[in-house]
C-alpha atoms as a PDB file:
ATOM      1  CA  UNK A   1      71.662  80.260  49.371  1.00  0.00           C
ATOM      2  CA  UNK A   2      72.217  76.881  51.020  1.00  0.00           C
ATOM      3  CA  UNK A   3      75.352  77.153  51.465  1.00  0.00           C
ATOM      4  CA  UNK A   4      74.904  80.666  53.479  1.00  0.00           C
ATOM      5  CA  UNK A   5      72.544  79.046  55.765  1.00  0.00           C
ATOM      6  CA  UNK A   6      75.012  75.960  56.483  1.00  0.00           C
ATOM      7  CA  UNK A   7      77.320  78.622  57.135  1.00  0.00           C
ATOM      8  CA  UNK A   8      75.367  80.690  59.617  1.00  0.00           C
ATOM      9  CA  UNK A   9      74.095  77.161  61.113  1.00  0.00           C
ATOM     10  CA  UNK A  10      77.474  76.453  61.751  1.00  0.00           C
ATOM     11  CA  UNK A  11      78.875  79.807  62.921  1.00  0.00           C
ATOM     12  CA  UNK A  12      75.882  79.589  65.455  1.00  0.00           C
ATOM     13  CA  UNK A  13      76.438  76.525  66.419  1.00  0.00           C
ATOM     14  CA  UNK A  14      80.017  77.375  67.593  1.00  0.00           C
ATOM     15  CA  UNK A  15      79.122  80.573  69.052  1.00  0.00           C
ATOM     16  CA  UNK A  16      76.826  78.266  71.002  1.00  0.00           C
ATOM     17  CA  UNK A  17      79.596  76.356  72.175  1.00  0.00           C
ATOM     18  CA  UNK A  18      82.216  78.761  73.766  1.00  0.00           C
ATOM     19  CA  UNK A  19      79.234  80.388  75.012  1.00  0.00           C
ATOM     20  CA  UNK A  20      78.308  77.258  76.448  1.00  0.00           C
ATOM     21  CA  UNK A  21      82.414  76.676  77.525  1.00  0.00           C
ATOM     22  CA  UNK A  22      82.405  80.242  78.897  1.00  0.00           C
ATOM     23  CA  UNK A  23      79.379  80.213  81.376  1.00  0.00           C
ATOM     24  CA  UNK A  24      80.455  76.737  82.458  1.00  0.00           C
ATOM     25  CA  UNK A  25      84.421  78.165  83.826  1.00  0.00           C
ATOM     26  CA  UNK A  26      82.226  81.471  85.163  1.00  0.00           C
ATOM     27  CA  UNK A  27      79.941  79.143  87.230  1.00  0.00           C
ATOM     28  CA  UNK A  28      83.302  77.063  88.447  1.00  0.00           C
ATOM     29  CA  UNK A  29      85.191  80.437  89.688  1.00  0.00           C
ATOM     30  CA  UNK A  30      82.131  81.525  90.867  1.00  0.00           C
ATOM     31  CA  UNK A  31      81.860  78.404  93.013  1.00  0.00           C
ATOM     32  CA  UNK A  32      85.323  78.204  93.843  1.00  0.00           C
ATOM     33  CA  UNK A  33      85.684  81.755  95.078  1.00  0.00           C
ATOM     34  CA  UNK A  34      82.776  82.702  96.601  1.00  0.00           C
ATOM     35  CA  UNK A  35      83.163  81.632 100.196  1.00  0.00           C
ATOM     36  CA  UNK A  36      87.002  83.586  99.960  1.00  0.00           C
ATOM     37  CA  UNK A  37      85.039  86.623  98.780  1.00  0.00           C
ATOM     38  CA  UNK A  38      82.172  86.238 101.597  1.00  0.00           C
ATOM     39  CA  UNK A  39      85.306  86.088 104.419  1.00  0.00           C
ATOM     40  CA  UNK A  40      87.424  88.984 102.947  1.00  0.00           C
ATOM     41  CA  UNK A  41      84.118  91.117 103.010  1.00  0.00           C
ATOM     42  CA  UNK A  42      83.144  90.200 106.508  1.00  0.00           C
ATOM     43  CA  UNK A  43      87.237  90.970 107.203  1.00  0.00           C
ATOM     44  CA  UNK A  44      86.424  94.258 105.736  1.00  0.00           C
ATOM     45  CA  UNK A  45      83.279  95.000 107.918  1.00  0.00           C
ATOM     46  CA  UNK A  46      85.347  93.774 111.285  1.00  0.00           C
ATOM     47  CA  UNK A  47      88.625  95.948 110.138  1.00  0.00           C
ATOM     48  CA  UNK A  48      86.213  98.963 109.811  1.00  0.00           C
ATOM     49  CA  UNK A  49      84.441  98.421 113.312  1.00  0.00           C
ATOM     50  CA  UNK A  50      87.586  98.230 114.770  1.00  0.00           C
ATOM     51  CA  UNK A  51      89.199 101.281 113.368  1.00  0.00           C
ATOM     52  CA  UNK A  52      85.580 103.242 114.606  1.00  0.00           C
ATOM     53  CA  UNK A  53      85.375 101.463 118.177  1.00  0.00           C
ATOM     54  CA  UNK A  54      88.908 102.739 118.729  1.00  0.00           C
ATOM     55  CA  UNK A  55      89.557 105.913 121.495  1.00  0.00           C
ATOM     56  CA  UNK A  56      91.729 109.122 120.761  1.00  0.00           C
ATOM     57  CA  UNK A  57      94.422 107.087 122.646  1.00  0.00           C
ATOM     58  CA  UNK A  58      94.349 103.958 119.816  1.00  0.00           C
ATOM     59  CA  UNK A  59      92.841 101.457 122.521  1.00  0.00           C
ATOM     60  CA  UNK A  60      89.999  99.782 121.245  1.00  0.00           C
ATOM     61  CA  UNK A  61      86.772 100.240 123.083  1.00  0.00           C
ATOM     62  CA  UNK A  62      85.231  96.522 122.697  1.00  0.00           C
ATOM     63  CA  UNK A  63      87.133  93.765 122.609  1.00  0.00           C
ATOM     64  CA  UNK A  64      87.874  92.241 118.991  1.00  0.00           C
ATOM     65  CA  UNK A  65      86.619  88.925 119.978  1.00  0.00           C
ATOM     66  CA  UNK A  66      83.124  90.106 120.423  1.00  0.00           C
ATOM     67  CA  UNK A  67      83.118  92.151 117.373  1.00  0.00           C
ATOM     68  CA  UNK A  68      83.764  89.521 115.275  1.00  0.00           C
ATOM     69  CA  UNK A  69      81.062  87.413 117.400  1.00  0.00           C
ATOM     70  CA  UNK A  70      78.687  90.152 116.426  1.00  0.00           C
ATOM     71  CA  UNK A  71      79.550  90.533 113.069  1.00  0.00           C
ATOM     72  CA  UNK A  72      79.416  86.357 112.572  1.00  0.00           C
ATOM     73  CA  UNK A  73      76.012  86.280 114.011  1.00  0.00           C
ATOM     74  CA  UNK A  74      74.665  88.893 112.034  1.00  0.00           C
ATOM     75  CA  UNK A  75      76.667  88.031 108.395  1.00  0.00           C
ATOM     76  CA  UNK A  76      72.671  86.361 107.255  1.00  0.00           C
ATOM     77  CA  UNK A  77      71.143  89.769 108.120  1.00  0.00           C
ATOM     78  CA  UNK A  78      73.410  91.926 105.806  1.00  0.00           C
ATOM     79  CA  UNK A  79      72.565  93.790 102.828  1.00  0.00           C
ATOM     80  CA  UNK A  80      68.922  94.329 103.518  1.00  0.00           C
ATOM     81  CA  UNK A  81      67.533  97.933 103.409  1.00  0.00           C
ATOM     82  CA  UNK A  82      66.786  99.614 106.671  1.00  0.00           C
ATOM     83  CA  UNK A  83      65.995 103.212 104.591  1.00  0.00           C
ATOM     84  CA  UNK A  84      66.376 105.054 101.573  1.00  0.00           C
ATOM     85  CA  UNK A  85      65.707 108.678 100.399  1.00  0.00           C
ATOM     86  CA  UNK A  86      67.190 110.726  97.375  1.00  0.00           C
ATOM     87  CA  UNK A  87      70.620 111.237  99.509  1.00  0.00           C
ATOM     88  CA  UNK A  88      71.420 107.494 100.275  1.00  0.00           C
ATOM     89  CA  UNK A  89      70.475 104.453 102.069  1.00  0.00           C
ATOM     90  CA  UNK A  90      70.896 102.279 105.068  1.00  0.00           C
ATOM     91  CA  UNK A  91      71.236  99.044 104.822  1.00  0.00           C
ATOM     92  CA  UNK A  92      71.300  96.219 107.615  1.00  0.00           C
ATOM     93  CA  UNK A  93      72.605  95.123 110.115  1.00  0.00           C
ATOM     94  CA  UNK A  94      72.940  97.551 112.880  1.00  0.00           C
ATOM     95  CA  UNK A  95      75.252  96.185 115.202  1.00  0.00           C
ATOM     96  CA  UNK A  96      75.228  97.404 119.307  1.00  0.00           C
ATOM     97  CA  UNK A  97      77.989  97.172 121.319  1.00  0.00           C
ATOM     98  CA  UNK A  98      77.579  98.116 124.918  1.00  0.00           C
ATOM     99  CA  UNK A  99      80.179  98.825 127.700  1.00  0.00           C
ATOM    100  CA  UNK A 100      79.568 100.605 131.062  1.00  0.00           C
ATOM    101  CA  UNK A 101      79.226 103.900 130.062  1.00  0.00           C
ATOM    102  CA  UNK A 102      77.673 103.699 126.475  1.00  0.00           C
ATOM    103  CA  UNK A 103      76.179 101.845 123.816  1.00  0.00           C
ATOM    104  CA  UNK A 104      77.497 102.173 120.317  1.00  0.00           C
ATOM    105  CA  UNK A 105      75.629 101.885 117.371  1.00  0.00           C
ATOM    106  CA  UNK A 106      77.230 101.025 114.015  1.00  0.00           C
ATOM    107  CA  UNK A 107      75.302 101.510 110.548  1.00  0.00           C
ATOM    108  CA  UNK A 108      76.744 100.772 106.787  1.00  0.00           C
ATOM    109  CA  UNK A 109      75.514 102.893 104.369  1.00  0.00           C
ATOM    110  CA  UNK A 110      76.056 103.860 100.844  1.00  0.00           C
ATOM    111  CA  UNK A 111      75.105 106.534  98.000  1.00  0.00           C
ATOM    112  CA  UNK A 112      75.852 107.113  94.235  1.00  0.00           C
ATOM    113  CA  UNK A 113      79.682 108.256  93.439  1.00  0.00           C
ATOM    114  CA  UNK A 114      81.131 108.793  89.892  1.00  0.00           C
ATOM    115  CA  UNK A 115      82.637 105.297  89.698  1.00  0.00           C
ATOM    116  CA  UNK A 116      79.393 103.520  91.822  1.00  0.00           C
ATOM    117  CA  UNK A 117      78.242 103.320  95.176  1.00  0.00           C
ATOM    118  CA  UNK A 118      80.495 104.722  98.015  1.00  0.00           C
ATOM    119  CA  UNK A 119      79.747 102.985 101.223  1.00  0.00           C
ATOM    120  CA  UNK A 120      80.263 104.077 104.609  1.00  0.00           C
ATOM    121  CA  UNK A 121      80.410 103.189 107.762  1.00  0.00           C
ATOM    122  CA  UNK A 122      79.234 105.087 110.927  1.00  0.00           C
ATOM    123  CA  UNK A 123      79.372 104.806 114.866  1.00  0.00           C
ATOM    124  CA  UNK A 124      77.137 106.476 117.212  1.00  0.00           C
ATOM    125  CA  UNK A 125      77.854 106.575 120.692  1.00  0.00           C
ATOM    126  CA  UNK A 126      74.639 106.988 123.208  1.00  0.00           C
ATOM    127  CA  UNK A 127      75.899 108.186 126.621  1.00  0.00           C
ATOM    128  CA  UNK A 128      74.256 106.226 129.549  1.00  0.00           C
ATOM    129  CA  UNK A 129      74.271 109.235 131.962  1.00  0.00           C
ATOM    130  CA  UNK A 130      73.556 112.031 129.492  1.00  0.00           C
ATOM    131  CA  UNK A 131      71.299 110.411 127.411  1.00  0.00           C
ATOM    132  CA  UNK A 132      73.400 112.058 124.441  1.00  0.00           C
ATOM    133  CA  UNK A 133      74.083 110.862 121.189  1.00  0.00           C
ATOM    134  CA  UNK A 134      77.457 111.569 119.271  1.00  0.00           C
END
């Protein structure tokens, strides 16, 4: 009886330990990699502006020097909830971009898939003289 307790003491014990090792290297990468994750997501976010503030003809409708100035001053804002239904949700920031014609809106947004949440980005474009929105 003794014996199996020593036994399970020890097995515990050790269990303890590479749990212990384990959650110490997690915490390290964690640290270590976190600021490369933060920049290849904002990367993501700037590539995907670009490709939707982009004409029929491939010329880009704001410069990409100010939508990386946007996205950089609004990178603390992200990831808060703007709305949510059954369908999806919207989730902050929305970023305006304005040129002489139009403002553009852009809004990240994301529902349930099979393999998680799909997210999506959208641009709407509000036409100064019309008043429209497309």
């Amino acid at each position: 009886m003794k014996e199996n307790r020593r036994e399970m003491l020890k097995m515990s014990i050790t269990l303890m330990v590479y749990t212990l090792i384990a959650g110490i290297a997690l915490g390290l990468v964690y640290t270590i990699t976190k600021d490369r994750i933060a920049e290849a997501e904002l990367a993501n976010v700037i590539s995907s502006m670009e490709s939707l503030l982009t004409d029929e003809n491939g010329n880009t409708i704001v410069s990409i020097d100010e939508i990386k100035k946007i996205v950089l001053s609004k990178r603390n804002e992200m990831g808060n909830v703007l709305f949510t239904d059954n369908v999806g949700t919207v989730i902050s920031p929305v970023y305006e971009f304005e040129t002489d014609s139009a403002k553009y809106y852009l809004l990240t947004g994301y529902a349930v898939g099979y393999g998680g949440n799909v997210v999506t980005m959208a641009a709407f474009k509000l036409d100064k003289t019309t008043g429209e929105l497309s």
